[in-house]
Protein backbone atom coordinates (compact mmCIF):
# COMPACT_ATOMS: atom_id res chain seq x y z
CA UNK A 1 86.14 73.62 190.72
CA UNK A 2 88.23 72.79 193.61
CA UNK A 3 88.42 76.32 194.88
CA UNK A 4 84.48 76.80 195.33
CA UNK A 5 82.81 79.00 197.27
CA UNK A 6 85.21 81.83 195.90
CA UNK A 7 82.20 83.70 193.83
CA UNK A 8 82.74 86.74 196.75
CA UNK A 9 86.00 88.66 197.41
CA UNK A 10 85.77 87.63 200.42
CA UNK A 11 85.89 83.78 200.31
CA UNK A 12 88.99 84.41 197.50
CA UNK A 13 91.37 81.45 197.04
CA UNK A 14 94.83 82.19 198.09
CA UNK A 15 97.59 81.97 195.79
CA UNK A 16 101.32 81.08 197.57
CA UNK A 17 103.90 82.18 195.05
CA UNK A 18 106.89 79.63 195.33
CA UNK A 19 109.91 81.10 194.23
CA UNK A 20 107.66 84.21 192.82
CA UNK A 21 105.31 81.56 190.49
CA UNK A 22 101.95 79.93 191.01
CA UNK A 23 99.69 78.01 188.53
CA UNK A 24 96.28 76.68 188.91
CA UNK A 25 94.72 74.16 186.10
CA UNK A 26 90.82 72.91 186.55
CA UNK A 27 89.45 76.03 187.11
CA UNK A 28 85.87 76.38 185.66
CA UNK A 29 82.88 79.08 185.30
CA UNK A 30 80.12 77.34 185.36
CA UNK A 31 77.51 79.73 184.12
CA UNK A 32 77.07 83.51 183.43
CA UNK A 33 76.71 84.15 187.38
CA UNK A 34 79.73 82.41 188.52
CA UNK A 35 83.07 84.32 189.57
CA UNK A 36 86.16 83.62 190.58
CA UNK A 37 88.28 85.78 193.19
CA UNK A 38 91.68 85.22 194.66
CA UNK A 39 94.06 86.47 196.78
CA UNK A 40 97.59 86.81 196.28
CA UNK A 41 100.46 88.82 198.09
CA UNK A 42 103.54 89.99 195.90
CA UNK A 43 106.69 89.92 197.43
CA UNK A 44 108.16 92.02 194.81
CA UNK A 45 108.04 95.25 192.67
CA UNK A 46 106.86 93.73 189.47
CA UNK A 47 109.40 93.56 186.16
CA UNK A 48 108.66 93.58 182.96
CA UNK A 49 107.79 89.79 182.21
CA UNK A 50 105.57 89.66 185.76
CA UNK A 51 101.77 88.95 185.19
CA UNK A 52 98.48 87.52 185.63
CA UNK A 53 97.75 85.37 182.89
CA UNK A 54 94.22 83.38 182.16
CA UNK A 55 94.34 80.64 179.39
CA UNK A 56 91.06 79.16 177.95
CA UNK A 57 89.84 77.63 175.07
CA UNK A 58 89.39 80.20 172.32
CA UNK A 59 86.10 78.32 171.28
CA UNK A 60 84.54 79.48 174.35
CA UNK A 61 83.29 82.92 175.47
CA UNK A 62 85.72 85.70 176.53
CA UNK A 63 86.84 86.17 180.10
CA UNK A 64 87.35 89.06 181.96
CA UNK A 65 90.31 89.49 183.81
CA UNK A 66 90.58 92.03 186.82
CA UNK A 67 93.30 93.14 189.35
CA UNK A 68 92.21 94.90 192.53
CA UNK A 69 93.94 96.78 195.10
CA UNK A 70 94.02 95.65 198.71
CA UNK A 71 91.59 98.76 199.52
CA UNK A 72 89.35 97.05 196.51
CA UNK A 73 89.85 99.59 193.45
CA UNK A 74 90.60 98.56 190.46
CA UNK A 75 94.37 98.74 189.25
CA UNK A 76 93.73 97.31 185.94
CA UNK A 77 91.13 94.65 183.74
CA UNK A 78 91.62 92.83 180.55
CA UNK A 79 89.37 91.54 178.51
CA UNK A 80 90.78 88.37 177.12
CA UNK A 81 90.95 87.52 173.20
CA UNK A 82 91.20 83.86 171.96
CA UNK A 83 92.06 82.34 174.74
CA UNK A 84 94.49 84.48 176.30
CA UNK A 85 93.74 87.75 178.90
CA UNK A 86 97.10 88.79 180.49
CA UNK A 87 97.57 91.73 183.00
CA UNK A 88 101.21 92.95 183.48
CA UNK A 89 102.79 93.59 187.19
CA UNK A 90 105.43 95.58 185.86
CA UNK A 91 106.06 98.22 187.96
CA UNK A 92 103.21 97.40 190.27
CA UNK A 93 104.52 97.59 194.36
CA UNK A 94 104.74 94.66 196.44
CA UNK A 95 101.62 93.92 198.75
CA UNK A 96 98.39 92.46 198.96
CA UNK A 97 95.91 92.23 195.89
CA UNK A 98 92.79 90.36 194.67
CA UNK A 99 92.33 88.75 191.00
CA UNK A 100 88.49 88.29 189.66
CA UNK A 101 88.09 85.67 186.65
CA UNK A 102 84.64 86.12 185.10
CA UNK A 103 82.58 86.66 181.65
CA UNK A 104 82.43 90.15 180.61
CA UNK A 105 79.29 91.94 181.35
CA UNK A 106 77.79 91.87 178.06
CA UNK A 107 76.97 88.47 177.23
CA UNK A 108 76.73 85.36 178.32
CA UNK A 109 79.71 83.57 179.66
CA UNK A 110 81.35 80.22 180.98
CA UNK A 111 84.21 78.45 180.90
CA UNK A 112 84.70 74.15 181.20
CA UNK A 113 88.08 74.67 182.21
CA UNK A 114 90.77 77.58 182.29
CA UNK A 115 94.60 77.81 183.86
CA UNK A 116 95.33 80.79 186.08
CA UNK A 117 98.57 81.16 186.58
CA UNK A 118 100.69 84.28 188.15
CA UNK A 119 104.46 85.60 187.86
CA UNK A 120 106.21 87.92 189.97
CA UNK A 121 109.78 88.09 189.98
CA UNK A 122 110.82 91.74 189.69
């Protein structure tokens, strides 16, 4: 997709929130190897309706959905159902973190297209 190389944390895609909201359409996984990373900075304490949502079709394999800490630990993972893996902000402080999009570890995953799309209003 249109935000290759981002397989590393390293090379991970920024996301600018404009006025706390950012969406990304296209995105793809193109075999069980592939990963996506990005980078995103919340302005905000998180509220109740802030996330990290993934949409993709519920024909295809599960993704994995995974929200790191600026230091890299985990803060929390989802793994998605039907479509659909969502991670709330609520609560979460304002700063720096990193989102990973992948297949979960078990079997064999892709995706031919899935939305990414991030809230944070507090």
């Amino acid at each position: 997709d249109a935000h290759e190389p981002n397989d590393v944390a390293p090379q991970g895609s920024p996301i600018i929130l404009t006025n706390g909201e950012a969406g990304f359409t296209g995105l793809t996984l193109h075999d069980y190897s592939d990963a996506d990373w990005f980078q995103v900075t919340l302005g905000v304490t998180g509220g109740a309706s802030d996330h990290v949502r993934v949409n993709y079709l519920a024909s295809e394999p599960d993704l994995r959905l995974t929200l790191f800490d600026d230091a890299g630990s985990i803060v929390t993972f989802v793994r998605g159902n039907a479509g659909i893996a969502t991670v709330s902000l609520a609560g979460l402080a304002g700063g720096r973190y990193r989102i990973l999009v992948e297949g979960p570890e078990d079997r064999y995953s892709y995706s031919t297209g899935y939305t990414l799309d991030v809230r944070n209003l507090g």
